[in-house]
C-alpha atoms as a PDB file:
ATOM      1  CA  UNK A   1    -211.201  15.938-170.530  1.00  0.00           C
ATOM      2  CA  UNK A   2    -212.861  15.610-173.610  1.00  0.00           C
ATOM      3  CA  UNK A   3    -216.487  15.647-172.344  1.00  0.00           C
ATOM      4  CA  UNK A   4    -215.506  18.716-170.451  1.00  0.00           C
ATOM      5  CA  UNK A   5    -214.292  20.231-173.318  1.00  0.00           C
ATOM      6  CA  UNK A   6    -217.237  19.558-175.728  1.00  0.00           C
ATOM      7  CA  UNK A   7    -219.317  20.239-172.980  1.00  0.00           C
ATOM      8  CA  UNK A   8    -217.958  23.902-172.534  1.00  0.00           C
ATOM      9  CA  UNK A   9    -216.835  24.414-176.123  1.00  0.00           C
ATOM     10  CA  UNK A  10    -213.344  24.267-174.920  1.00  0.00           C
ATOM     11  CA  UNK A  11    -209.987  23.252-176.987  1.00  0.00           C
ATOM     12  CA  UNK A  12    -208.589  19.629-175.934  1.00  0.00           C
ATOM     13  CA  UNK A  13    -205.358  20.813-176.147  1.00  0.00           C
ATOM     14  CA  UNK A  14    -205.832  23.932-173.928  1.00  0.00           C
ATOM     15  CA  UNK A  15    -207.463  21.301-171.004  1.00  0.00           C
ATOM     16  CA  UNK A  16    -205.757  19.601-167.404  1.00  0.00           C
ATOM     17  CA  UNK A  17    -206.926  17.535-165.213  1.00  0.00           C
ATOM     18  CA  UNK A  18    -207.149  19.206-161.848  1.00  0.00           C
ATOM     19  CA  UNK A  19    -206.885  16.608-158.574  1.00  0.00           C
ATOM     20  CA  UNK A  20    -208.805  17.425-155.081  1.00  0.00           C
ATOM     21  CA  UNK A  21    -208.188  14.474-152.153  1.00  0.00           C
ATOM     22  CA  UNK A  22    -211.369  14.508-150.378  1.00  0.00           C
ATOM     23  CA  UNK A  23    -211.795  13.515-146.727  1.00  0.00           C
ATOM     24  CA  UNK A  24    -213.635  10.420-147.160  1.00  0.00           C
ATOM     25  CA  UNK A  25    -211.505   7.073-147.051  1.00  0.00           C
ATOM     26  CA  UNK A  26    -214.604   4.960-147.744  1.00  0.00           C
ATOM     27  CA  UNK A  27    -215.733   4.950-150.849  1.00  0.00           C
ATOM     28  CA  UNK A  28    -218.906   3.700-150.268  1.00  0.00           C
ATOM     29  CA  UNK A  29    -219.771   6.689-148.275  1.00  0.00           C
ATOM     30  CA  UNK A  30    -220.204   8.248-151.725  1.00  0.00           C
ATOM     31  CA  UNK A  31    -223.291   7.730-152.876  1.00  0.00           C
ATOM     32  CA  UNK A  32    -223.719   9.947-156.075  1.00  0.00           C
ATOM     33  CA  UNK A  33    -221.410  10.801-158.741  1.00  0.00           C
ATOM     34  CA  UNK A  34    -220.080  13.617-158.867  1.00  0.00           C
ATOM     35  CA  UNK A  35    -221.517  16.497-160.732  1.00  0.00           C
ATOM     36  CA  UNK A  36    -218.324  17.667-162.788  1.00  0.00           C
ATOM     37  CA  UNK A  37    -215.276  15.023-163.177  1.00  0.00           C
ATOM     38  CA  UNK A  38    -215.152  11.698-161.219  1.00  0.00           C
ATOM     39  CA  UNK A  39    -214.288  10.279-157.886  1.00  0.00           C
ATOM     40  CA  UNK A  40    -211.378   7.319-157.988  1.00  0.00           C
ATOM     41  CA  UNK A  41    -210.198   5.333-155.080  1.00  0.00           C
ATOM     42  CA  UNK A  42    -207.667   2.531-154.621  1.00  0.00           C
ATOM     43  CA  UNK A  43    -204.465   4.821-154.810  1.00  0.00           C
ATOM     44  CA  UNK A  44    -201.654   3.602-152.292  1.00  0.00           C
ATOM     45  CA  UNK A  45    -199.154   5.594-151.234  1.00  0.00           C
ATOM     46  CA  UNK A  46    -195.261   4.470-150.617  1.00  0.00           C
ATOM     47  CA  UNK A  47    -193.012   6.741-148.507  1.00  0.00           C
ATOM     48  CA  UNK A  48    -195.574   8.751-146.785  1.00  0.00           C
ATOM     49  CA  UNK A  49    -198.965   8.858-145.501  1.00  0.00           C
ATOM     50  CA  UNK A  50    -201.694  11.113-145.822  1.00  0.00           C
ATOM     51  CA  UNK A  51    -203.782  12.947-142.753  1.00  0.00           C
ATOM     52  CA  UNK A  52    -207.132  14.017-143.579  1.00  0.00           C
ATOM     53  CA  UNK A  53    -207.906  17.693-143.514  1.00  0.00           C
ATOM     54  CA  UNK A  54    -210.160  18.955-140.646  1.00  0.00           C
ATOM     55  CA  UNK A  55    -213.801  20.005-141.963  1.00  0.00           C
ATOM     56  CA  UNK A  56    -213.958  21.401-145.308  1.00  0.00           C
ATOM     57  CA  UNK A  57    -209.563  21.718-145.376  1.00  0.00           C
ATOM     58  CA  UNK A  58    -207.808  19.580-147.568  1.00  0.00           C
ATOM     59  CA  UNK A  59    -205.400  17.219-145.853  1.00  0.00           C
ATOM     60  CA  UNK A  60    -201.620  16.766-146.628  1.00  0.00           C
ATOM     61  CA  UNK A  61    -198.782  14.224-147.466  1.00  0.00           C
ATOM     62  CA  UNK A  62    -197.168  13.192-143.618  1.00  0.00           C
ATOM     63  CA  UNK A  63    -194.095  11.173-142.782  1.00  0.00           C
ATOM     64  CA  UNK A  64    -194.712   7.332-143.569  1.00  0.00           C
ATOM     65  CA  UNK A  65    -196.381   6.052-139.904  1.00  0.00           C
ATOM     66  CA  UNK A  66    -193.929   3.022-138.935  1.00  0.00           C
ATOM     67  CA  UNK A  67    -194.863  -0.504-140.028  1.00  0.00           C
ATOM     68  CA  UNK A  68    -197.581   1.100-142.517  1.00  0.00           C
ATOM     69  CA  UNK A  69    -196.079   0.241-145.483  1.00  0.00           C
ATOM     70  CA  UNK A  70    -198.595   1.200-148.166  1.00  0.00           C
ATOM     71  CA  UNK A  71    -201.445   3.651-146.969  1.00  0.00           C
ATOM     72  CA  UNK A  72    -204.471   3.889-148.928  1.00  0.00           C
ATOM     73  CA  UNK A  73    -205.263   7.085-150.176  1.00  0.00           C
ATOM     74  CA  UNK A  74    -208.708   8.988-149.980  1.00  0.00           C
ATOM     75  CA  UNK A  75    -210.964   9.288-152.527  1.00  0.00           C
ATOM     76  CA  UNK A  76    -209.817  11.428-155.111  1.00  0.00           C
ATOM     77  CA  UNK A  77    -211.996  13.832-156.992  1.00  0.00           C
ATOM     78  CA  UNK A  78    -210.798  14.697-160.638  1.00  0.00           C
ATOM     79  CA  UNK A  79    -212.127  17.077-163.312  1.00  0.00           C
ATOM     80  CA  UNK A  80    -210.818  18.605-166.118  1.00  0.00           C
ATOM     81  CA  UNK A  81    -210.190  22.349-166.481  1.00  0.00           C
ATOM     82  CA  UNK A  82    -208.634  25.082-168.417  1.00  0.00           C
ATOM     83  CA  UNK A  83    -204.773  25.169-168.427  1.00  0.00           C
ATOM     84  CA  UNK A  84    -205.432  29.105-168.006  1.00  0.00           C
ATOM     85  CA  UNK A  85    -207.213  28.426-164.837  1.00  0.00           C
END
């Protein structure tokens, strides 16, 4: 948050970070970093499951699939952004 907001002459206190599950469970299909924010990975889930999105859609939290105890979660892309916006 703080790059972002010295970047764009932006108040700390005014910033959020702002979460977008890709589609990609491998994260070594990711090959560049990402332009604003960063990509995680290694987030389990415990509960629930998550099914990837079709093309460019953004998937959604499912019932847990039986036996599947912790599901890994897809890469996560995370940048910081304006509380405003």
């Amino acid at each position: 948050m703080q790059v972002t907001a010295r970047r764009d002459n932006l108040a700390l206190d005014d910033m959020t970070l702002k979460t977008d599950v890709t589609n990609i469970r491998d994260s070594t299909q990711i090959t560049v970093a990402a332009e604003n924010g960063c990509y995680i990975h290694g987030f389990y889930l415990q509960g629930a499951a998550w099914e990837l999105g079709r093309g460019a859609e953004q998937g959604n939290l499912m019932d847990m699939i039986p036996k599947e105890l912790y599901p890994e979660m897809p890469v996560v892309h995370i940048t910081a952004i304006n509380r405003k916006d």
